[in-house]
Protein backbone atom coordinates (compact mmCIF):
# COMPACT_ATOMS: atom_id res chain seq x y z
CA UNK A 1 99.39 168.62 79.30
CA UNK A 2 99.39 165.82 81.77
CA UNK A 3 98.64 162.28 80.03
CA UNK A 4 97.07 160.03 82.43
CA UNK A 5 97.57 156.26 81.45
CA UNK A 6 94.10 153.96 81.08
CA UNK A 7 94.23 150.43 80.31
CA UNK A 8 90.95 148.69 79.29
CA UNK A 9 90.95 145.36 80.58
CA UNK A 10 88.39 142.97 79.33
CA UNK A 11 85.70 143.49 81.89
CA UNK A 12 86.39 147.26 81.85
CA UNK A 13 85.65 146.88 77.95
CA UNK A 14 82.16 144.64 78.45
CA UNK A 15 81.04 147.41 80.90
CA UNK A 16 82.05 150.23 79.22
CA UNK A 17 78.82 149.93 77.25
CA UNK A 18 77.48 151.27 80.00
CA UNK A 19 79.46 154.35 80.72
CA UNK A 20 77.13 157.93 80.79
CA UNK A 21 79.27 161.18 80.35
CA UNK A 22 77.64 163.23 82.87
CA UNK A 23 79.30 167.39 83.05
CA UNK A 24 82.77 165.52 81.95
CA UNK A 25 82.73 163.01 84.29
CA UNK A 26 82.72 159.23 83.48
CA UNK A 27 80.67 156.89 86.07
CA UNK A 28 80.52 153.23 85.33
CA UNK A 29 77.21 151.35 85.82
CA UNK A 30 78.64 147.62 86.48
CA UNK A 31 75.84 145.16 86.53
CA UNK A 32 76.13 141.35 87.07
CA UNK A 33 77.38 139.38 83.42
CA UNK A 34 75.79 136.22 82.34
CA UNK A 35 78.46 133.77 80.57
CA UNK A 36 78.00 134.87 76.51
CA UNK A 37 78.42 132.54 74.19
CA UNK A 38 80.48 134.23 71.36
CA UNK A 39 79.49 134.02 68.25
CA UNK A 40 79.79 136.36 65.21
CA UNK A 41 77.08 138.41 66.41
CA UNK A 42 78.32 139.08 69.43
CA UNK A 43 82.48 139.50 68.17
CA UNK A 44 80.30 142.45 65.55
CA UNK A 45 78.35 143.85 68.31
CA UNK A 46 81.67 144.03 70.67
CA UNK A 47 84.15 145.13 68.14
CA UNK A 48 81.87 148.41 68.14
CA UNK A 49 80.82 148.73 71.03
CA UNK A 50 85.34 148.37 71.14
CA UNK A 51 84.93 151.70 68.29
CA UNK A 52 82.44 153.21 70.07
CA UNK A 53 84.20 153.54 73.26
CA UNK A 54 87.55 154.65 71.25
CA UNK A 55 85.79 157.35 69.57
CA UNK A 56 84.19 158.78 73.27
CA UNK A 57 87.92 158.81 73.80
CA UNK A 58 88.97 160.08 71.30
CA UNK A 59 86.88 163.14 72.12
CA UNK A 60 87.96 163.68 75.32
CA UNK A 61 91.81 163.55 74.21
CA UNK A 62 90.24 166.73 71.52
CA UNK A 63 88.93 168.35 74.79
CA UNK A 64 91.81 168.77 76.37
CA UNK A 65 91.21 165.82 78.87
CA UNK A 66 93.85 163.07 77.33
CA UNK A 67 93.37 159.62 78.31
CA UNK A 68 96.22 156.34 77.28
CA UNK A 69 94.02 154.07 76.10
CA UNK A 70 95.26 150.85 75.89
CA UNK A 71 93.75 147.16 74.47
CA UNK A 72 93.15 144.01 76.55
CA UNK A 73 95.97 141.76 75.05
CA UNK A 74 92.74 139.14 75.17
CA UNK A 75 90.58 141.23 72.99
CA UNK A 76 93.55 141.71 70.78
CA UNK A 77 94.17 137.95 71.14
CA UNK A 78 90.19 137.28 70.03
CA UNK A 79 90.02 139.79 67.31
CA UNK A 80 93.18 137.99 65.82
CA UNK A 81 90.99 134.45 66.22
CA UNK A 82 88.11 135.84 64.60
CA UNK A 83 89.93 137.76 61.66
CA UNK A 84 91.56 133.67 60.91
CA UNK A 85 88.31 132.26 61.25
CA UNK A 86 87.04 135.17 58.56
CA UNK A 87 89.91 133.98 56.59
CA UNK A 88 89.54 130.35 56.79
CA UNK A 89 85.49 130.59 56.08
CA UNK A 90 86.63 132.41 53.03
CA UNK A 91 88.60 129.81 52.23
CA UNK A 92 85.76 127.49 52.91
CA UNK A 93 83.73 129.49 50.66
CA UNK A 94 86.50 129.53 47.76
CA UNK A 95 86.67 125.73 48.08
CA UNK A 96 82.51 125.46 47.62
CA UNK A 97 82.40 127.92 45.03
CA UNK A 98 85.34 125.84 42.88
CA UNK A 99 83.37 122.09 44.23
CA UNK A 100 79.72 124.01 42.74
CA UNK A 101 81.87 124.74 39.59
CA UNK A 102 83.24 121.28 39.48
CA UNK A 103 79.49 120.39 39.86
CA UNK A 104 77.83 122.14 37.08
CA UNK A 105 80.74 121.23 34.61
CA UNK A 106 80.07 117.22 35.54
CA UNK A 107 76.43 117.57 35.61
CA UNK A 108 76.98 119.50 31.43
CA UNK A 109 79.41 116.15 30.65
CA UNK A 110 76.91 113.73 32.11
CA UNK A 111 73.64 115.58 30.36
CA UNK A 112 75.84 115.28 27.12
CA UNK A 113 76.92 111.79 27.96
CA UNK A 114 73.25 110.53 28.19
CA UNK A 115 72.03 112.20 25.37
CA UNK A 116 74.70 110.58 23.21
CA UNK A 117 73.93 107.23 24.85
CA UNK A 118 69.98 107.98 24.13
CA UNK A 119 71.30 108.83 20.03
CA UNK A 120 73.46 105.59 20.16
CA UNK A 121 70.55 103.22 21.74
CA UNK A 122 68.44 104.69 19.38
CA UNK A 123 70.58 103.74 16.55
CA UNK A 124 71.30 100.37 17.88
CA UNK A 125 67.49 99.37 18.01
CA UNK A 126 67.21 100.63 14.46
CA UNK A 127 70.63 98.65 13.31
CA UNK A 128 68.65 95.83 15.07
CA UNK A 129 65.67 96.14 14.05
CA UNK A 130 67.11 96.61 10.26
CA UNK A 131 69.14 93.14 10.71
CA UNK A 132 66.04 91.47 11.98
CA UNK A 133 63.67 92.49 8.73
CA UNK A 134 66.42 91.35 6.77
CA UNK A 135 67.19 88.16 8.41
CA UNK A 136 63.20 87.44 8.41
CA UNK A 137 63.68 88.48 4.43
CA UNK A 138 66.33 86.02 4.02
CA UNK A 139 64.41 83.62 5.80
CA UNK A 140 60.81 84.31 3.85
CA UNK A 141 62.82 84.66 0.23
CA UNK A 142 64.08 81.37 1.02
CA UNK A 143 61.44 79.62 1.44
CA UNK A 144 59.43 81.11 -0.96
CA UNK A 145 62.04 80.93 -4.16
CA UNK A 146 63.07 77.00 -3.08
CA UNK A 147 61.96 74.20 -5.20
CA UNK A 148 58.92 73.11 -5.07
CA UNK A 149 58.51 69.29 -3.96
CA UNK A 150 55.70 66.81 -3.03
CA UNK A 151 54.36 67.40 0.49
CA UNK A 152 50.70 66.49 1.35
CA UNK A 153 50.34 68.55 5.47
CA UNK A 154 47.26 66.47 5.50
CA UNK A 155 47.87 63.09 3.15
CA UNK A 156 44.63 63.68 1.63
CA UNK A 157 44.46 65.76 -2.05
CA UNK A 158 41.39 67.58 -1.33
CA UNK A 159 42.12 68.41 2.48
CA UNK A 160 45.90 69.95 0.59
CA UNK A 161 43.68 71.92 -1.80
CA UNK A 162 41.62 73.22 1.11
CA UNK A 163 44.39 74.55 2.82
CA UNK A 164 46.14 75.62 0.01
CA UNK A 165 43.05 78.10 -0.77
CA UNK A 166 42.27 79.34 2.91
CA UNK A 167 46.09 80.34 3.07
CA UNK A 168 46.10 82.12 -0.17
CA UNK A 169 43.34 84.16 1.02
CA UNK A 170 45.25 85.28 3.62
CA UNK A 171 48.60 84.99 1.97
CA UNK A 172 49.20 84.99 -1.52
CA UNK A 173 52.77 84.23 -2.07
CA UNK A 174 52.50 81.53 0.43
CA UNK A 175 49.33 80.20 -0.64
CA UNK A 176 50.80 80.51 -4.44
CA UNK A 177 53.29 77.76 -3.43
CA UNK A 178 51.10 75.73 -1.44
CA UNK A 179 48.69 75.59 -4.42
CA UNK A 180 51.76 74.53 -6.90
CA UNK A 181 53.02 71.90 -3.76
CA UNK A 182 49.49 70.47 -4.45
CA UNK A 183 49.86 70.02 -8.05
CA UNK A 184 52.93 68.19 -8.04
CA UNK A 185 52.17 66.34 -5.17
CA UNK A 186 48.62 64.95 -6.45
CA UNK A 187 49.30 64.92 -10.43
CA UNK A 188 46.53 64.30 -12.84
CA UNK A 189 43.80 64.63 -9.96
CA UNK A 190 41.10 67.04 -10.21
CA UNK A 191 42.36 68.65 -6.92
CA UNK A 192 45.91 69.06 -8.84
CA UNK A 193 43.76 70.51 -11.79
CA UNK A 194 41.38 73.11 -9.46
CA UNK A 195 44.68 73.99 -7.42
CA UNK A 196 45.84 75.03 -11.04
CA UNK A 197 42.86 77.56 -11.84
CA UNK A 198 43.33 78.97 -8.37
CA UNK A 199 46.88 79.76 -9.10
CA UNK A 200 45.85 81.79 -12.29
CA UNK A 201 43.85 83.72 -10.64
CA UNK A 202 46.58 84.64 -8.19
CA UNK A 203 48.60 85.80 -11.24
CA UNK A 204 45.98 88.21 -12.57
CA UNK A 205 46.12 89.60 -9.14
CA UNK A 206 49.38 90.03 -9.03
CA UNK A 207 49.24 91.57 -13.06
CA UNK A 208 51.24 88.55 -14.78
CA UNK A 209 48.70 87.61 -17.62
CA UNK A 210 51.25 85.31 -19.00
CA UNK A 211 51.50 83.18 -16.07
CA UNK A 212 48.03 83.16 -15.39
CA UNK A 213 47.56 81.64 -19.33
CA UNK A 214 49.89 78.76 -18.77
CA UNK A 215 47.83 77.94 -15.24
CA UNK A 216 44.64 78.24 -16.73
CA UNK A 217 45.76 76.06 -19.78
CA UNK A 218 46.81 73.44 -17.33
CA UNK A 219 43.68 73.34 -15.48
CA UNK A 220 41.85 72.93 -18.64
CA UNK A 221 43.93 70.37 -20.26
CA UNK A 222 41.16 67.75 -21.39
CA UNK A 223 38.39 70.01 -20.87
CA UNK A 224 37.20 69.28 -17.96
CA UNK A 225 33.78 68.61 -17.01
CA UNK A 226 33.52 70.74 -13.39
CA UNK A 227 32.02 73.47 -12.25
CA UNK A 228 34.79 75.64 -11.98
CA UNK A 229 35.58 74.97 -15.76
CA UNK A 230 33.51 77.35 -17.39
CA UNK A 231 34.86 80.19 -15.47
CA UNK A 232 38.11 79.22 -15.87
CA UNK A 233 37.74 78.95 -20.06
CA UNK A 234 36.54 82.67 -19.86
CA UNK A 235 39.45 83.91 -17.65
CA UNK A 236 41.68 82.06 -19.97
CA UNK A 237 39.98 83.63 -22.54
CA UNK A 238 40.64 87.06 -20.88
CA UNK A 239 44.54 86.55 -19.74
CA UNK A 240 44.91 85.38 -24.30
CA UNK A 241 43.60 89.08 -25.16
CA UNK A 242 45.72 91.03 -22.33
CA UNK A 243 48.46 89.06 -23.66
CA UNK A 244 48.08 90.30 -27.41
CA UNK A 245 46.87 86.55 -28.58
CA UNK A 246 43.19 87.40 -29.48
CA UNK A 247 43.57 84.42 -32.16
CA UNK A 248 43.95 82.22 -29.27
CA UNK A 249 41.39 83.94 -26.81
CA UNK A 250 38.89 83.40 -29.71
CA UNK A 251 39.31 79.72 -29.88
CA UNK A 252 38.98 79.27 -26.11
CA UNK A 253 35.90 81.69 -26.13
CA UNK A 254 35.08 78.74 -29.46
CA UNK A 255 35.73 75.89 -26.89
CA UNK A 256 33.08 77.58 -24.07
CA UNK A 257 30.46 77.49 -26.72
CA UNK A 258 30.88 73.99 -27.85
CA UNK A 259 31.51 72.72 -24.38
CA UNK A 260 30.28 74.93 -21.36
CA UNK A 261 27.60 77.03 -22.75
CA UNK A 262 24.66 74.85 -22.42
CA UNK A 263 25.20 74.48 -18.10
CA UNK A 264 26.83 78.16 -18.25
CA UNK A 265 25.14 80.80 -16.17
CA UNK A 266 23.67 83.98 -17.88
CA UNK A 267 26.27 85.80 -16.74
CA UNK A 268 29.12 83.90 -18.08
CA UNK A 269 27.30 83.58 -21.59
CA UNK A 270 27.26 87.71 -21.57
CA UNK A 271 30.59 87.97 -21.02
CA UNK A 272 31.50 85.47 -23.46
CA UNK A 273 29.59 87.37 -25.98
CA UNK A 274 31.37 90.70 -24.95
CA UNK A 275 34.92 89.06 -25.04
CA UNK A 276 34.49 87.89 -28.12
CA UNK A 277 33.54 91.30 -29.57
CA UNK A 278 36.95 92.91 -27.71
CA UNK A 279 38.76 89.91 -29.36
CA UNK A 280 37.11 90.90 -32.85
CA UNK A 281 36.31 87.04 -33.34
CA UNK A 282 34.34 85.91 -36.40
């Protein structure tokens, strides 16, 4: 069987898309080629049309018609360019996948990275704000467990007083010591004696009966002749009997009668009477 040689050149191979098998012969239909630009759709689409034309060959060789078919050194030559470029993308692609990897693994070490900053600002504020209430502690049980010493804010006794009351209404360990910086700044003055029936008041508040007795004593000392007086004898009189010393409430509830009774309210004479039924005085 005779073998008759065939080499495909390159422009035999873009026209041979065009070849029609007509009774066993092969007629080429060449029409005028526009420049292609080659990209990977066109390298797919002419790598089979490439297969296509092989197998058409292939069958003729089976049919007893053998023809040689040889490839265009260029298309060899471009089929080895684009199977580098297919190796080189992959590449590419290997590098992006192991960069994405890289990616996600910093973008896990910085989420863990701020939430342990968040955890360690968060403990900060609270170590600060801990130091601060304790400093401001420091600073408050400093100045209210000093001594006490003369001071007058205003230089006038009753103006002291004044003071000394409005800020015990708001605050009463403060206003406590501004009541007892009264009394030993203005001594044996009726402001000095008030200031001291305002601070036994502040002890009953505060549930200490037996410093409220030695306040309310000192405000009395001399018996008075005020207006607060009489309420002071009965809350002195109350502060004796929480403090188990009903002998001594009696006599103070003895001293209202003599001395306050008469300018006493109604009020003050009822509770006189009940305290000295709780007191169990003659």
């Amino acid at each position: 069987m005779l073998k008759t040689p065939f080499r495909l050149t390159k422009p035999a191979v873009l026209t041979a898309i065009g070849l029609t098998l007509i009774g066993g012969a092969v007629i080429a239909q060449v029409q005028p080629m526009e420049p292609v630009q080659w990209d990977k759709r066109r390298l797919d689409q002419l790598d089979r049309n490439v297969r296509r034309l092989e197998r058409a060959l292939t069958q003729r060789n089976a049919a007893g018609q053998p023809v040689l078919v040889e490839p265009d050194p260029e298309v060899i030559a471009l089929q080895g360019q684009v199977s580098i470029m297919e190796r080189r993308l992959g590449d590419v692609e290997q590098t992006f996948q192991r960069m994405n990897a890289d990616t996600e693994r910093l973008t896990f070490q910085l989420d863990e990275a701020t939430r342990e900053n968040t955890q360690l600002s968060r403990r900060l504020r609270d170590l600060e704000g801990r130091v601060e209430r304790a400093e401001k502690a420091a600073e408050e049980a400093a100045e209210l467990n000093g001594p006490i010493v003369a001071n007058s804010p205003t230089g006038d006794a009753a103006q002291d007083l004044q003071a000394a009351m409005r800020l015990a209404g708001e605050d009463a360990a403060r206003g406590g010591r501004a009541l007892e910086t009264v009394i030993v700044t203005w001594p044996n003055t009726p402001q000095a004696r008030e200031a001291n029936s305002r601070l036994g008041d502040l002890h009953v508040a505060a549930r200490d009966n037996a410093s409220a007795v030695q306040a309310y004593a000192a405000a009395l000392n001399g018996w008075p002749r005020t207006p607060w007086a009489p309420e002071t004898t009965l809350k002195l009189a109350e502060a004796l009997r929480a403090t188990d010393r009903a002998t001594q409430a009696c006599g103070a509830l003895t001293e209202f009668g003599r001395r306050y009774a008469e300018a006493a309210t109604a009020a003050q004479k009822t509770r006189a009477t009940q305290l000295r039924t709780r007191a169990s005085c003659n």
